[in-house]
Structure formats: C-alpha cells, structure tokens
PDB file of N, CA and C in Angstrom:
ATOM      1  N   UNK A   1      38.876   6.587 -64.144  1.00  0.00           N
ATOM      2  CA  UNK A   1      40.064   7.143 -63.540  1.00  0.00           C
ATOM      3  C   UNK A   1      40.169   8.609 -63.935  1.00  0.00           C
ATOM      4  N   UNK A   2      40.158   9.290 -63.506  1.00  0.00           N
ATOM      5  CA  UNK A   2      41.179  10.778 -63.122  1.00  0.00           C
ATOM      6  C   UNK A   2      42.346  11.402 -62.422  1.00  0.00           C
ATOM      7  N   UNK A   3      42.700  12.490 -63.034  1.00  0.00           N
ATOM      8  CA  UNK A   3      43.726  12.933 -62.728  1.00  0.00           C
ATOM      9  C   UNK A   3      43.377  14.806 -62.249  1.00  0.00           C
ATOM     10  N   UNK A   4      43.734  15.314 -61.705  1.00  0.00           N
ATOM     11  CA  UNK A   4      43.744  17.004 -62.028  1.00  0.00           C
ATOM     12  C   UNK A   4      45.109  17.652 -62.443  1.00  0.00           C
ATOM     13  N   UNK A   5      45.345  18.461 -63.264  1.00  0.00           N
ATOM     14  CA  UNK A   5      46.852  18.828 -63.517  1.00  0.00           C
ATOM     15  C   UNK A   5      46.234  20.484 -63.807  1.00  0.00           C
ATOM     16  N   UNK A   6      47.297  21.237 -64.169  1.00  0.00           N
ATOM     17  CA  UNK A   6      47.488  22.543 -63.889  1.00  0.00           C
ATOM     18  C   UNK A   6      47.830  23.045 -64.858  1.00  0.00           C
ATOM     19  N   UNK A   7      48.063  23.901 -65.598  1.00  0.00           N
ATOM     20  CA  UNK A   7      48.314  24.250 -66.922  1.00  0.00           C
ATOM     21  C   UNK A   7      49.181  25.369 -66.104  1.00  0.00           C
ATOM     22  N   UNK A   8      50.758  25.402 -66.821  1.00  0.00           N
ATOM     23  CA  UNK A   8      51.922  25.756 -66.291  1.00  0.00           C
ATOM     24  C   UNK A   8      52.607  26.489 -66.901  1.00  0.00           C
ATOM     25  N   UNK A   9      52.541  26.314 -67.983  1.00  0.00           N
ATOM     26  CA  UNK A   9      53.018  26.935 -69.409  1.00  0.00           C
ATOM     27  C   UNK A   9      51.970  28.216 -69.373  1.00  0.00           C
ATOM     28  N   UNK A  10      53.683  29.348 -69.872  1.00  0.00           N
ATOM     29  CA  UNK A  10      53.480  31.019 -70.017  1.00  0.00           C
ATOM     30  C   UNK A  10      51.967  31.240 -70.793  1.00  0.00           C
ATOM     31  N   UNK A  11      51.524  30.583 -72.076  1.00  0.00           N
ATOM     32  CA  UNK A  11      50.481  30.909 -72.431  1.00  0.00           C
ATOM     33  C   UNK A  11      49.112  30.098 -72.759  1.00  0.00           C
ATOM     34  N   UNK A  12      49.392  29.398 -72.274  1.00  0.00           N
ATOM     35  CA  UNK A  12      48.499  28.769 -72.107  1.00  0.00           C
ATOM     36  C   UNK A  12      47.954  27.610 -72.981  1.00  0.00           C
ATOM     37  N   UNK A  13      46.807  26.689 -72.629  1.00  0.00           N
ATOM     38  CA  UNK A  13      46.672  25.990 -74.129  1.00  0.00           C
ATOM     39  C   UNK A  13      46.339  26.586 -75.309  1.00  0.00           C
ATOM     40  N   UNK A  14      46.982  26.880 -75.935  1.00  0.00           N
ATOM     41  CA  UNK A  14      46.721  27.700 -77.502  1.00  0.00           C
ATOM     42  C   UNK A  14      47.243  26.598 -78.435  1.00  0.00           C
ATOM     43  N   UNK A  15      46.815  26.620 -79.703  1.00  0.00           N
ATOM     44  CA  UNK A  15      46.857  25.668 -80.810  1.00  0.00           C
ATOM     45  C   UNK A  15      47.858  24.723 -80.904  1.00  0.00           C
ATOM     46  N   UNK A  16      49.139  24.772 -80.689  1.00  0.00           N
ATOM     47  CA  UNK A  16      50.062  23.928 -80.630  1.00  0.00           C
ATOM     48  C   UNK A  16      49.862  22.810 -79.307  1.00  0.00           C
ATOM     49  N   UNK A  17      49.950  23.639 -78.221  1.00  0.00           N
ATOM     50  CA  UNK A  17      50.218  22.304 -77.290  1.00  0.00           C
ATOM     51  C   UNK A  17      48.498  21.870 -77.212  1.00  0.00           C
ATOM     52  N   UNK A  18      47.558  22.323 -77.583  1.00  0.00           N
ATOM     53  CA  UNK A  18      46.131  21.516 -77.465  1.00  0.00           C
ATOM     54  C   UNK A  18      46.500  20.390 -78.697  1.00  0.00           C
ATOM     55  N   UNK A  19      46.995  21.071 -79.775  1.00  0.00           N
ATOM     56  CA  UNK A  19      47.483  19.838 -81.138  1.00  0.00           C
ATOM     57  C   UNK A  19      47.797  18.656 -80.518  1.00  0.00           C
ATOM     58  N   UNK A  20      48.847  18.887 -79.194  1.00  0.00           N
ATOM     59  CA  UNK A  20      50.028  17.540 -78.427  1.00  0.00           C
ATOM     60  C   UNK A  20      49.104  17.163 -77.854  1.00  0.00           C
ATOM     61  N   UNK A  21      48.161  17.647 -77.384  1.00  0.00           N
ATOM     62  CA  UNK A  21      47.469  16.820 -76.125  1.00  0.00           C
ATOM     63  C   UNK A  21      46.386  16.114 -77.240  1.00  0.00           C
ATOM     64  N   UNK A  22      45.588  16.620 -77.846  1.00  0.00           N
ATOM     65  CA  UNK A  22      44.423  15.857 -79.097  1.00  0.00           C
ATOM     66  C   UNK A  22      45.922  14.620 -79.411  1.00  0.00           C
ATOM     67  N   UNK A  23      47.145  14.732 -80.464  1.00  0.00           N
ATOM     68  CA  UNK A  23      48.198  13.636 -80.607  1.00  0.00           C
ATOM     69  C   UNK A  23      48.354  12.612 -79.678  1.00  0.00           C
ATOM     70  N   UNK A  24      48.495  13.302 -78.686  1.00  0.00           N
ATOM     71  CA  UNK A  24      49.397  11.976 -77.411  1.00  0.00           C
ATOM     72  C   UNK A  24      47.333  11.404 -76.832  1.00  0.00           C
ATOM     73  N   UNK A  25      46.097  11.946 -76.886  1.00  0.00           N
ATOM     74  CA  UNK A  25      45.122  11.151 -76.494  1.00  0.00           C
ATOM     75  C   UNK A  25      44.357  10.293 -77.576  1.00  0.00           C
ATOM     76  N   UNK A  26      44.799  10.700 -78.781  1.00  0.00           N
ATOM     77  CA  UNK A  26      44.521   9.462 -79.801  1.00  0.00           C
ATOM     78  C   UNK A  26      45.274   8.558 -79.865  1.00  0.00           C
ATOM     79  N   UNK A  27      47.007   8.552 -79.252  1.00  0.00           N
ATOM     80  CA  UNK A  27      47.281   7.096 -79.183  1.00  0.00           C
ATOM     81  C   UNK A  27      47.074   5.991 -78.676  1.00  0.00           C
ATOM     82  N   UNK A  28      45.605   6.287 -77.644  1.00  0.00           N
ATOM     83  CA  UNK A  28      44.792   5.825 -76.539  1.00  0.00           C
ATOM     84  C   UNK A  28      43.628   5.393 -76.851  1.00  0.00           C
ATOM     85  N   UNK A  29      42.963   3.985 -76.904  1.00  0.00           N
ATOM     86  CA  UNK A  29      41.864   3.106 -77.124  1.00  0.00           C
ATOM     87  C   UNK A  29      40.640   3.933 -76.236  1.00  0.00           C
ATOM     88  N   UNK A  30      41.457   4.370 -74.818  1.00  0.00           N
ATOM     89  CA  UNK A  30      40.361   5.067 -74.389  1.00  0.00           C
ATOM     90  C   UNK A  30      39.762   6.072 -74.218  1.00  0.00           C
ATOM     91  N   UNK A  31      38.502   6.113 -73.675  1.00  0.00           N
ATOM     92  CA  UNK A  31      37.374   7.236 -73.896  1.00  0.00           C
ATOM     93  C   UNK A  31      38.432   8.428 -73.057  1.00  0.00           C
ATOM     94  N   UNK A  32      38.508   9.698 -73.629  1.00  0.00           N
ATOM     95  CA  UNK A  32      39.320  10.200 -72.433  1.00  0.00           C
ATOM     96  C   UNK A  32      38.832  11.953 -72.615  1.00  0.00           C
ATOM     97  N   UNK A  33      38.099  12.131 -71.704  1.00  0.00           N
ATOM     98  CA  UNK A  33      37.203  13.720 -71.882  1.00  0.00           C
ATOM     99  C   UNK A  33      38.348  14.758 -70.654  1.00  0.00           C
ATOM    100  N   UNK A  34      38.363  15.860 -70.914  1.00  0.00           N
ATOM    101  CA  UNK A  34      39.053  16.962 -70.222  1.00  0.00           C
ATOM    102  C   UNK A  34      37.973  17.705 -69.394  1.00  0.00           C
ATOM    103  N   UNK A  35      37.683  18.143 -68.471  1.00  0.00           N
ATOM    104  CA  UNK A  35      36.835  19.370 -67.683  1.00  0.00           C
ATOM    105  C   UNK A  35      37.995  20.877 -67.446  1.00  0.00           C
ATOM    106  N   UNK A  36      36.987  21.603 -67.460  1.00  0.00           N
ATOM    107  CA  UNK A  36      37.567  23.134 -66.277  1.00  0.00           C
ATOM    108  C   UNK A  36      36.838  23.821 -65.678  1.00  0.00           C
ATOM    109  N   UNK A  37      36.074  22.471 -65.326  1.00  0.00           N
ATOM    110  CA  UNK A  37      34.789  22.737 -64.516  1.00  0.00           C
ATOM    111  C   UNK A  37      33.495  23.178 -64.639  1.00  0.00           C
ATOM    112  N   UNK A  38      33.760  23.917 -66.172  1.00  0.00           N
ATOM    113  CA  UNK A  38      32.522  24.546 -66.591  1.00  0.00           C
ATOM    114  C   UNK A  38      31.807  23.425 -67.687  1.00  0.00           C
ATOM    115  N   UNK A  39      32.969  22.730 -68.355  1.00  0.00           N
ATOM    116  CA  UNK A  39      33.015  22.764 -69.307  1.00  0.00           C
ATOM    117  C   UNK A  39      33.632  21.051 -70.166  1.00  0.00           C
ATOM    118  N   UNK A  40      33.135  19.847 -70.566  1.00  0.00           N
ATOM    119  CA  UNK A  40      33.966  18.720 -70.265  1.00  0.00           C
ATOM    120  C   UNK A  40      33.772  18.668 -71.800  1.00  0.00           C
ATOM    121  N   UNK A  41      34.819  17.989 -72.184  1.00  0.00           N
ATOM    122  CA  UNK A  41      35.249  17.924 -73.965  1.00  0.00           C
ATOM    123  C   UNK A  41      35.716  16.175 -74.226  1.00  0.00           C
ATOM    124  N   UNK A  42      35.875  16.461 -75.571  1.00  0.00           N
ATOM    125  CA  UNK A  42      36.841  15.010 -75.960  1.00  0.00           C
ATOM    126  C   UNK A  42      37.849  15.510 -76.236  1.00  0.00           C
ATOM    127  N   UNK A  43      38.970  14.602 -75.756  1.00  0.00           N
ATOM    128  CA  UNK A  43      40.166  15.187 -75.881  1.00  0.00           C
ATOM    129  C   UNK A  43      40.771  14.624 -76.772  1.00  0.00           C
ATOM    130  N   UNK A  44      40.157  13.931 -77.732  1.00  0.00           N
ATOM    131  CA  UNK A  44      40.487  13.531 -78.960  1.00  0.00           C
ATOM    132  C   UNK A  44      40.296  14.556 -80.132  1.00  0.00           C
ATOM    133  N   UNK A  45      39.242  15.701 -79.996  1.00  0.00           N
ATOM    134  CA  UNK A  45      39.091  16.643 -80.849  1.00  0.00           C
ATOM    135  C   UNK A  45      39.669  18.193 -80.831  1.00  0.00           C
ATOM    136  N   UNK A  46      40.412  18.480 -81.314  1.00  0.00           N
ATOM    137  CA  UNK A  46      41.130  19.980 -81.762  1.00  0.00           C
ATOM    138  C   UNK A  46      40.054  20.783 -81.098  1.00  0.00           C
ATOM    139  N   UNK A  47      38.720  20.949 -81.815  1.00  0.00           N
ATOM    140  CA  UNK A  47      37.850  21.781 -81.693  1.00  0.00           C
ATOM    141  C   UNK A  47      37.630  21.892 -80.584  1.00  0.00           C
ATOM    142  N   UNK A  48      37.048  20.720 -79.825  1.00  0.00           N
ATOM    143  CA  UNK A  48      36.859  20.822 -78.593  1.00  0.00           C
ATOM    144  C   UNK A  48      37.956  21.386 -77.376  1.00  0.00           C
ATOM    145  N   UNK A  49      38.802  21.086 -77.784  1.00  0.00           N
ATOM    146  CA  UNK A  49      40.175  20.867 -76.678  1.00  0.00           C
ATOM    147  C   UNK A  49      40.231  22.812 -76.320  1.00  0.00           C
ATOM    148  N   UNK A  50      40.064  23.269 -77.875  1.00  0.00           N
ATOM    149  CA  UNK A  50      40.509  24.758 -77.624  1.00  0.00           C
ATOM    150  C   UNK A  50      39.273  25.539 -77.257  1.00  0.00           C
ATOM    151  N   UNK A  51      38.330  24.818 -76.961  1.00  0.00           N
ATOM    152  CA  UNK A  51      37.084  25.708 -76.553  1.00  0.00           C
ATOM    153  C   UNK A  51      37.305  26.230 -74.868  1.00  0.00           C
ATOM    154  N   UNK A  52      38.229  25.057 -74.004  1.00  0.00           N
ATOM    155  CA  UNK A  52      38.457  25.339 -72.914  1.00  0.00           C
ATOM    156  C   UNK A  52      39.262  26.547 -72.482  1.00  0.00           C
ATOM    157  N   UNK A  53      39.640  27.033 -73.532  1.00  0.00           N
ATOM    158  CA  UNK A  53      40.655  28.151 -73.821  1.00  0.00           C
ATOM    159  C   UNK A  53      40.945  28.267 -71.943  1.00  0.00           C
ATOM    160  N   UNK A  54      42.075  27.580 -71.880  1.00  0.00           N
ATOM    161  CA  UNK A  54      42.570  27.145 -70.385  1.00  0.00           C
ATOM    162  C   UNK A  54      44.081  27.883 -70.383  1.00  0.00           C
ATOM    163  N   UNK A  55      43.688  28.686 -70.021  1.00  0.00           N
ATOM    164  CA  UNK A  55      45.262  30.086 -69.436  1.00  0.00           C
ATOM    165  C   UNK A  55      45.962  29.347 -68.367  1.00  0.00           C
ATOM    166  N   UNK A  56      47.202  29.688 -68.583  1.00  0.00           N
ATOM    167  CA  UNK A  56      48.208  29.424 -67.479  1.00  0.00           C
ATOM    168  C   UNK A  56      47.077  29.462 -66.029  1.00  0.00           C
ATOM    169  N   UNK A  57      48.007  28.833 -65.081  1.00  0.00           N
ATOM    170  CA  UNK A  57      47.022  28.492 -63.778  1.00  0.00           C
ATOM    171  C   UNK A  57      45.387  27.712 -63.437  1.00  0.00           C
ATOM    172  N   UNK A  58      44.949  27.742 -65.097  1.00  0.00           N
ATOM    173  CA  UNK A  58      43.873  26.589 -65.496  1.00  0.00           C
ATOM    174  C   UNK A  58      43.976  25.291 -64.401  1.00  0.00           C
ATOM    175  N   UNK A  59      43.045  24.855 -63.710  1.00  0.00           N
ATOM    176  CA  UNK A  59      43.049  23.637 -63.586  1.00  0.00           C
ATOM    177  C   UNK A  59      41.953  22.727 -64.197  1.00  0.00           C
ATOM    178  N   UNK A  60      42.602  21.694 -65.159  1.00  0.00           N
ATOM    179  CA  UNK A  60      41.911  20.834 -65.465  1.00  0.00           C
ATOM    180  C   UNK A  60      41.391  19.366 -64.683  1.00  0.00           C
ATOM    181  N   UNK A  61      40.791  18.437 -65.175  1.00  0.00           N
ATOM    182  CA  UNK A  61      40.282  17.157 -64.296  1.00  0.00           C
ATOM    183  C   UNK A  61      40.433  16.444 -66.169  1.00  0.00           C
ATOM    184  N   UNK A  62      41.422  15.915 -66.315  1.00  0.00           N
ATOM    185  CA  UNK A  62      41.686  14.832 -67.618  1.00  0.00           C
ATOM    186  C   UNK A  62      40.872  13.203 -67.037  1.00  0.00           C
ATOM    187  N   UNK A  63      39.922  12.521 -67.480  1.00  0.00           N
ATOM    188  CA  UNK A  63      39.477  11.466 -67.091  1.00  0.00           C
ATOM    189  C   UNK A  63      39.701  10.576 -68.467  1.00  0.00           C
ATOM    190  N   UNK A  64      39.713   9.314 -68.192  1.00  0.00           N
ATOM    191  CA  UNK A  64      39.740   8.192 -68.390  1.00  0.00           C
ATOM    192  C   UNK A  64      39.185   6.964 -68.679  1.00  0.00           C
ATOM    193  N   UNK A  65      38.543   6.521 -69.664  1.00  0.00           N
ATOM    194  CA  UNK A  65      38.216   5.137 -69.383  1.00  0.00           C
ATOM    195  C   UNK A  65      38.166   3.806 -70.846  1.00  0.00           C
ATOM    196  N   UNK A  66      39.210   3.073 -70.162  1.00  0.00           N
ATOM    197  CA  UNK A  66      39.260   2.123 -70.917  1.00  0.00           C
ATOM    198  C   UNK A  66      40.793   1.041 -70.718  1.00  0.00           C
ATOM    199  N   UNK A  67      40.691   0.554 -71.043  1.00  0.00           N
ATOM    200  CA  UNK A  67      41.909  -0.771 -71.107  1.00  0.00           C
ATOM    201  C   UNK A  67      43.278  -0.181 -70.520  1.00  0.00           C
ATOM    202  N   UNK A  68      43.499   1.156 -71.548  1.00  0.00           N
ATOM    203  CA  UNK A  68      45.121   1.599 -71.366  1.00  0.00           C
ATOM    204  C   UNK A  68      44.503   3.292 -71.151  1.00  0.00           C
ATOM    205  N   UNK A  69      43.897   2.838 -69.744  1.00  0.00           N
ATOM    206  CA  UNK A  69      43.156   4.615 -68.860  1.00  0.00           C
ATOM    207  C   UNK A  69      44.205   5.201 -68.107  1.00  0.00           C
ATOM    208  N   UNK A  70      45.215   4.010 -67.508  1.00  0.00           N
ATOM    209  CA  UNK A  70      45.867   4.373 -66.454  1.00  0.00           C
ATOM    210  C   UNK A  70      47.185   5.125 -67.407  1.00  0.00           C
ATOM    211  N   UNK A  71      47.403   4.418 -68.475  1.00  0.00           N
ATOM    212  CA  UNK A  71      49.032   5.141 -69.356  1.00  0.00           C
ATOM    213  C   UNK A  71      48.173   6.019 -69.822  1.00  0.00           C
ATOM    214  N   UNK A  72      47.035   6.375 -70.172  1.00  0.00           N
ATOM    215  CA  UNK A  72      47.058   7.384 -70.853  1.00  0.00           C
ATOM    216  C   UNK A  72      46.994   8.393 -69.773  1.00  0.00           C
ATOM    217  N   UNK A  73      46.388   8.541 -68.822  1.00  0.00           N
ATOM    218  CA  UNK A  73      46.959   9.787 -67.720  1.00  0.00           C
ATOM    219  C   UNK A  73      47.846  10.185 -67.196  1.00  0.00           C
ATOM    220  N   UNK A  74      48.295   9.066 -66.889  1.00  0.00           N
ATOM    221  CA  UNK A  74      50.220   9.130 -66.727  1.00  0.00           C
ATOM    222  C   UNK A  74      50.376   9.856 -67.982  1.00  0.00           C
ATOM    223  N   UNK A  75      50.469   9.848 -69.351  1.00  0.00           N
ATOM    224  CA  UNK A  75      50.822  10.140 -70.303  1.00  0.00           C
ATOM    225  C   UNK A  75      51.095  11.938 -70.503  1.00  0.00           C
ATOM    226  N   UNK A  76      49.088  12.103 -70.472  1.00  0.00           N
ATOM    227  CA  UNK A  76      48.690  13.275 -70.876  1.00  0.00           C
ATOM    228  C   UNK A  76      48.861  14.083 -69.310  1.00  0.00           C
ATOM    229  N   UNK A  77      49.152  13.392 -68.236  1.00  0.00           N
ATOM    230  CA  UNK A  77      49.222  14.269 -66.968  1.00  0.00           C
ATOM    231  C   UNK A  77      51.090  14.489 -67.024  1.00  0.00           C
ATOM    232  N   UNK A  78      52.019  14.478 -67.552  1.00  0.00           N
ATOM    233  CA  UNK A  78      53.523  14.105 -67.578  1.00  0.00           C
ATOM    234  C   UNK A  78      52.901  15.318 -68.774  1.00  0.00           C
ATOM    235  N   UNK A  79      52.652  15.363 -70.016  1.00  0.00           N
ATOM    236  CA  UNK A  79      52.807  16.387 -71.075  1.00  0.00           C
ATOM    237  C   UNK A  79      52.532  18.328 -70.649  1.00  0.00           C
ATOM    238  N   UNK A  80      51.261  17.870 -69.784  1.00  0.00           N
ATOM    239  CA  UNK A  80      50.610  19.344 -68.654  1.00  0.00           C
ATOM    240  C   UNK A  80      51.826  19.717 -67.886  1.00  0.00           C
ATOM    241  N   UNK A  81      52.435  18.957 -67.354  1.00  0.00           N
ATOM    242  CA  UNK A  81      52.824  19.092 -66.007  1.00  0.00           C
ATOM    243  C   UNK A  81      54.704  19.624 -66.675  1.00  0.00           C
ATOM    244  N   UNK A  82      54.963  19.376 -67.686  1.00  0.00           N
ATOM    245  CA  UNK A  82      55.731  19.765 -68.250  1.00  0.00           C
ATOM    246  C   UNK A  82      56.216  20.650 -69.413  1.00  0.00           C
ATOM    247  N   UNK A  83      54.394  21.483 -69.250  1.00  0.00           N
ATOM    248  CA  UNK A  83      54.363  22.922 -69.887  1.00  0.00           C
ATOM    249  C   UNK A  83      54.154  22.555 -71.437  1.00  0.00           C
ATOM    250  N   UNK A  84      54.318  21.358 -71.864  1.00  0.00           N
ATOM    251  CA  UNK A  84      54.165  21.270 -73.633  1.00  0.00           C
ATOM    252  C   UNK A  84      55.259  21.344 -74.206  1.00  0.00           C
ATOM    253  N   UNK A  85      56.489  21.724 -73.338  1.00  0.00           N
ATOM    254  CA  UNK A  85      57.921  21.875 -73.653  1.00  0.00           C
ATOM    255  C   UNK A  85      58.143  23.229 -74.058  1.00  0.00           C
ATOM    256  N   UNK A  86      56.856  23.738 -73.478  1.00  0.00           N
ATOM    257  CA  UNK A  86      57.530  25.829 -73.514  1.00  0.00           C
ATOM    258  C   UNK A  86      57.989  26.420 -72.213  1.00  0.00           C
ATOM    259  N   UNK A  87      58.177  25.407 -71.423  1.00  0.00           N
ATOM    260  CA  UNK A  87      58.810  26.161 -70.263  1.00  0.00           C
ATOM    261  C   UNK A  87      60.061  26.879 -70.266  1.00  0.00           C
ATOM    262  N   UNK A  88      59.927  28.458 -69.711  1.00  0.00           N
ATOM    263  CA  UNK A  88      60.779  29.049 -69.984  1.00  0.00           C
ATOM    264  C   UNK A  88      61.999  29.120 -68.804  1.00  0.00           C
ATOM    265  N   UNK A  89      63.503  28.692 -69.117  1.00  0.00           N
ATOM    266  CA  UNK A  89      64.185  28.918 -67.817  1.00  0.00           C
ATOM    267  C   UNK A  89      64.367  29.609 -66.942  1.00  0.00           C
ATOM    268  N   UNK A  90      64.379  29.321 -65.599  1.00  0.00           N
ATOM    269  CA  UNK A  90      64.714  30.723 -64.542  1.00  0.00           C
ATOM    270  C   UNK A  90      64.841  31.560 -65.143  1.00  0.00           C
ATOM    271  N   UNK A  91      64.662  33.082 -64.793  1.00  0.00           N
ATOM    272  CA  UNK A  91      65.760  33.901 -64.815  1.00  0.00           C
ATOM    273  C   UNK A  91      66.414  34.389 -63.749  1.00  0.00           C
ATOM    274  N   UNK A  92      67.711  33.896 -63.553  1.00  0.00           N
ATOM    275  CA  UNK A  92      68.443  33.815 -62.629  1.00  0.00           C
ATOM    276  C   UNK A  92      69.186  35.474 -62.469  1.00  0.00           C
ATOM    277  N   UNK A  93      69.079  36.332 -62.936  1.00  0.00           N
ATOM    278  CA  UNK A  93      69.470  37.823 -63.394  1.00  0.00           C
ATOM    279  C   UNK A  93      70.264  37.530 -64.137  1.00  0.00           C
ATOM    280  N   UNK A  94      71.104  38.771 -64.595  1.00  0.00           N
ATOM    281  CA  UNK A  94      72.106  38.935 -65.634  1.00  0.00           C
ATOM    282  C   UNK A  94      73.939  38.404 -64.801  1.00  0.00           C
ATOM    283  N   UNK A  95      74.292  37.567 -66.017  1.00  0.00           N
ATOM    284  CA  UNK A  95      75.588  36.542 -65.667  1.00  0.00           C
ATOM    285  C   UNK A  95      76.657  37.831 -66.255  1.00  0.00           C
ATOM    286  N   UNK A  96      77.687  37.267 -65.758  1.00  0.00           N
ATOM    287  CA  UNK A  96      79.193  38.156 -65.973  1.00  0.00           C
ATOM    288  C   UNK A  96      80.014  37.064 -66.405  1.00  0.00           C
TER     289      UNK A  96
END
C-alpha cells in the first residue's frame, strides 16, 4: 500500500517533525519506507528520514507493508498533511 502526501509545513522536514514521523512509524509492525523519488529510506530511522532533506512543496510516496499498513498511512499521511503542527495561521492583515 501507498500513499503520496506533500510536505506543507513553512520549513520543511527538519529534525523535529522527521523525529514525529521516525515516532508515529515505529508504532507500526510494518515495513514502512518513504521515497522523493530520488531517493527511498526507512522511515523508522532518524538518519535516513533526514537525508530526504524534503522542503516545503516536497512530494513524498510513504509505502507500506504489513498487518497494520493501512493505519499506519492513514496515520503518517494525517501527520504530513497537517504540517507536524507548525502550521502557521492566515494572515488575514492587521485587526483593529
């Protein structure tokens, strides 16, 4: 199973949110590798994860395989898709 998601967040995967994504794919039995086309990793390893050095507008291909393939993409495709929790609000201009 696969997914493709988008890397959305202002800076991109840098050490913290690659930390969340290596966290939230070890709570997962399964095999689960990342691409960016050049380039396919385990997304169980730090090292690896930040080699993709994947900038805002990155698209990745997160794959899958094993027992609990389908929650873990749902999982790790819901964490991408919601910036790592650095999304920054509108700016709507200046309020009065």
């Amino acid at each position: 199973m696969k997914r493709e998601v988008k890397i959305v967040n202002r800076y991109g995967l840098h050490a913290r949110p690659a930390m969340m994504l290596v966290e939230l794919a070890n709570r997962y039995s399964s095999k689960i590798e990342v691409s960016n086309g050049q380039l396919t990793i385990d997304a169980k390893s730090i090292m690896s994860v930040m080699r993709l050095a994947a900038v805002q507008g990155t698209i990745l291909t997160i794959t899958a395989d094993g027992k609990d393939a389908e929650d873990a993409l749902a999982s790790l495709e819901k964490l991408v898709q919601d910036g790592f929790g650095e999304m920054e609000p509108a700016d709507d201009g200046p309020s009065i």
